[in-house]
Protein backbone atom coordinates (compact mmCIF):
# COMPACT_ATOMS: atom_id res chain seq x y z
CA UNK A 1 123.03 104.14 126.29
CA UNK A 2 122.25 107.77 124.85
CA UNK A 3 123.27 108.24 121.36
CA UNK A 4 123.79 111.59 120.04
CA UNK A 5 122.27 112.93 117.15
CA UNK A 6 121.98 111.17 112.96
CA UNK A 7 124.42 113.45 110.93
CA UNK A 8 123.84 114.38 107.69
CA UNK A 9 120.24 114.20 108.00
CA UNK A 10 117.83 116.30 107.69
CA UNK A 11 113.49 115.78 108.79
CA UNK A 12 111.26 117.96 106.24
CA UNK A 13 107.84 117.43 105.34
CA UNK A 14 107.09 114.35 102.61
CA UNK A 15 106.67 115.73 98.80
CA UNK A 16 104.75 114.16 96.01
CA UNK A 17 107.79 113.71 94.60
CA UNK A 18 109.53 111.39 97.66
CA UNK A 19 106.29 109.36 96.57
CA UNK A 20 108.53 106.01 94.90
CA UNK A 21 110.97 106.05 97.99
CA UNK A 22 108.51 106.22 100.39
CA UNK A 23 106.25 103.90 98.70
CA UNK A 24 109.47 101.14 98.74
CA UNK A 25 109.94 102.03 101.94
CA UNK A 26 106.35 101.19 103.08
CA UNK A 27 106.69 98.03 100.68
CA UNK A 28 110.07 96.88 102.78
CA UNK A 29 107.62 96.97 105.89
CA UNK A 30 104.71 95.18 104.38
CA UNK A 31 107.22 92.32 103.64
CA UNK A 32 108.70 92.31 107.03
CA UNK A 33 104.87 90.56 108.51
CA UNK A 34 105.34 92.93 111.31
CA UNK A 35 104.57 96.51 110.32
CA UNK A 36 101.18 95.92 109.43
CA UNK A 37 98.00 94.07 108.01
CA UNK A 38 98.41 95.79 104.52
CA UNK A 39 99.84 93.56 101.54
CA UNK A 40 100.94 96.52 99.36
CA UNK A 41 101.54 100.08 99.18
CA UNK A 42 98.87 102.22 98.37
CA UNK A 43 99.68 104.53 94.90
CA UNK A 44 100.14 108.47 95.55
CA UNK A 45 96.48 108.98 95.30
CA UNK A 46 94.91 106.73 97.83
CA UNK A 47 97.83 107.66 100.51
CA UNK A 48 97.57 111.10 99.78
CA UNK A 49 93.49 111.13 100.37
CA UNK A 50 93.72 109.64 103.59
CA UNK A 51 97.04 111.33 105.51
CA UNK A 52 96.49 115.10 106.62
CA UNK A 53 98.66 116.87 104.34
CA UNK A 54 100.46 118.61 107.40
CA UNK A 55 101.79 116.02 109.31
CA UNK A 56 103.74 113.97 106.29
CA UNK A 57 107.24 113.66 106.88
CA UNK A 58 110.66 112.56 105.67
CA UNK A 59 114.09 111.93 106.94
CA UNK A 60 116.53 112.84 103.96
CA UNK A 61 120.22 111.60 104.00
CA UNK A 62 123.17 114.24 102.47
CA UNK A 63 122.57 111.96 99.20
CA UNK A 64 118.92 113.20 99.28
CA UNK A 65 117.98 109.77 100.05
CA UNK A 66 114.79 108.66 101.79
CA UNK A 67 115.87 106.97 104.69
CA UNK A 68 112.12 107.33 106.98
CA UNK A 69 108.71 108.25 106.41
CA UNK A 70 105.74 109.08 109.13
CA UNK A 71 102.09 110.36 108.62
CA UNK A 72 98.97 110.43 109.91
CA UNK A 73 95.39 110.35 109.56
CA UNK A 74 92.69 111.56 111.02
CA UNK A 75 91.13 108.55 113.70
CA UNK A 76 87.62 109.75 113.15
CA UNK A 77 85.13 111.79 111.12
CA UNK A 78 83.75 113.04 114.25
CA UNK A 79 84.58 116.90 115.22
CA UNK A 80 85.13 116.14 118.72
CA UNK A 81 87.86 113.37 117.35
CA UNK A 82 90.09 116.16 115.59
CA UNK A 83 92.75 115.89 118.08
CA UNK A 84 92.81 112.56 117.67
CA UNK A 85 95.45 111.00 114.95
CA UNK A 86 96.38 107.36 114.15
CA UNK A 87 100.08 107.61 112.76
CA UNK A 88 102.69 105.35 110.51
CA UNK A 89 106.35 105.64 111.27
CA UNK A 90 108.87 103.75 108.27
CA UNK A 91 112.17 102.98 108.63
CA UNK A 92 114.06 101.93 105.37
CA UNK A 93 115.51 98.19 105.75
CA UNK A 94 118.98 100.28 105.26
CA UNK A 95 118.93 102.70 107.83
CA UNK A 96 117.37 100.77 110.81
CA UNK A 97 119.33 101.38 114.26
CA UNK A 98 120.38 104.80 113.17
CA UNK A 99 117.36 106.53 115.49
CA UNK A 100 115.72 107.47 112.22
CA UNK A 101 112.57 106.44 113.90
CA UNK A 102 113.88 108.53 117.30
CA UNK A 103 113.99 111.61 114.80
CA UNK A 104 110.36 111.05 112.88
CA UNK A 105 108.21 110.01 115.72
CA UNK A 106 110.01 113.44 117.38
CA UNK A 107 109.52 115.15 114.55
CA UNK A 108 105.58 114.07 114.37
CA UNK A 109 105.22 114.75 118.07
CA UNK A 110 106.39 118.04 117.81
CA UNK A 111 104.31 118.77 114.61
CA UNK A 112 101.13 117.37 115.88
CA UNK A 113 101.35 119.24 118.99
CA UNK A 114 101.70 122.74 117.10
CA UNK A 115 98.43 121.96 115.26
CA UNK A 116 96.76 121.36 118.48
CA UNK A 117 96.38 117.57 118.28
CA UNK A 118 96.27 115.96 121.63
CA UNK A 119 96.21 112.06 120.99
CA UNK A 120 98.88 109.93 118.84
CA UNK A 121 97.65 106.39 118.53
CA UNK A 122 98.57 103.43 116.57
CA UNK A 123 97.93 99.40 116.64
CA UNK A 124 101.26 97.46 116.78
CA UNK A 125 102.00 93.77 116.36
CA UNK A 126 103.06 92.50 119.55
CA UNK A 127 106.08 91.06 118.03
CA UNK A 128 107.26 94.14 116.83
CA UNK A 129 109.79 95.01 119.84
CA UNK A 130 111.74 97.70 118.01
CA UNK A 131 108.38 99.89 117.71
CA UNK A 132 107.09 99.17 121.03
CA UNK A 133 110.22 100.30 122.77
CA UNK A 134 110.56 103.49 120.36
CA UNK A 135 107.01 104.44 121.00
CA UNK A 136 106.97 103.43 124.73
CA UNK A 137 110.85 105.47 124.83
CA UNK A 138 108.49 109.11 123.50
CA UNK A 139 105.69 108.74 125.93
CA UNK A 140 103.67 106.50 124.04
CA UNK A 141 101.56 104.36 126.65
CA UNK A 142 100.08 100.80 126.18
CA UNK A 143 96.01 101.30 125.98
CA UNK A 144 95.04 97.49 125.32
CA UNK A 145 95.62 94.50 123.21
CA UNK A 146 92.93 93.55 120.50
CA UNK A 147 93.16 89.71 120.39
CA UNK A 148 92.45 88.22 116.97
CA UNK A 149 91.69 91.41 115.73
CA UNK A 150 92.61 90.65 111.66
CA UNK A 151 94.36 87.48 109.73
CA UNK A 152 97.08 87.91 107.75
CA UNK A 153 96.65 88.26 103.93
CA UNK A 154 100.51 88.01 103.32
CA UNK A 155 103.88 86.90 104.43
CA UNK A 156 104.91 83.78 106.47
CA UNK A 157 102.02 83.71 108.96
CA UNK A 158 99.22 84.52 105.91
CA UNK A 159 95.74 83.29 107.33
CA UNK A 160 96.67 83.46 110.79
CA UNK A 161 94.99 85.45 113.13
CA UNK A 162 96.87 88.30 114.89
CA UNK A 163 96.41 90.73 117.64
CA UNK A 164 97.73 93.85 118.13
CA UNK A 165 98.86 96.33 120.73
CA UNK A 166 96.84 99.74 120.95
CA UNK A 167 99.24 102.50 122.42
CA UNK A 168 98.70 106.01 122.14
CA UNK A 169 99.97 109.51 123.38
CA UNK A 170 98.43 112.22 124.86
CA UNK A 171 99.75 115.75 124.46
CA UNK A 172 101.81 117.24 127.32
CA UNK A 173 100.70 120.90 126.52
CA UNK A 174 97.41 121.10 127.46
């Protein structure tokens, strides 16, 4: 089933000052075990040194609520890697199943693709059906599973070992 578009939304690029939504936000995904291995939020500074500054967004709510966050940052140091991006997509605990993430990972896609980037990729807990079908549902494709790729420092399964998914994108434009 098709659902039409989130009203009273809006997507703009993140701000400095979004910084303590977004950082609860991330926080709310840490604490679900299945966003990823982090176990806390990063301050303004250390996100902010390692996301390209223009591919940060938001989804804002009438209120001027957060409600979603993506980024990305660059997958490698090497020039012929600067197409290549490894993204984060948020969802506040609040506004899951409204196609916030439908609107940000559209959002990213489109932004990404103006700037030339031709690979999307992220690592994704298997468990994590809502993301896989989101990512698979904007032309995301599975790459490969990393078995046993970290443990867990936090949440119910701390100390276990975990794999993840690799999926990534390629650009339809070039």
């Amino acid at each position: 089933m098709t659902q039409g578009p989130v009203p009273d939304v809006v997507v703009r690029p993140m701000r400095e000052s979004d910084w303590p939504e977004v950082q609860r936000i991330y926080a709310e995904g840490i604490a679900t075990g299945q966003a990823t291995f982090e176990v806390e939020a990063p301050d303004w500074r250390r996100f902010d040194d390692s996301r390209l500054t223009g591919h940060r967004l938001v989804v804002q709510a009438a209120d001027d609520s957060v409600l979603g966050w993506a980024a990305v940052s660059a997958a490698s140091g090497r020039t012929v890697y600067s197409g290549v991006v490894e993204h984060s997509i948020y969802v506040s605990e609040a506004a899951r199943g409204r196609r916030i993430g439908t609107l940000l990972l559209q959002a990213l896609v489109d932004s990404t693709e103006e700037d030339g980037i031709w690979t999307i990729q992220a690592s994704v807990f298997p468990e994590n059906e809502p993301s896989m079908r989101l990512h698979l549902a904007h032309g995301f494709r599975v790459v490969g599973r990393r078995e046993k790729i970290a443990r867990m420092a936090h949440g119910p399964a701390v100390g276990q070992w975990k794999d993840t998914v690799l999926i990534e994108r390629r650009t339809r434009v070039l």
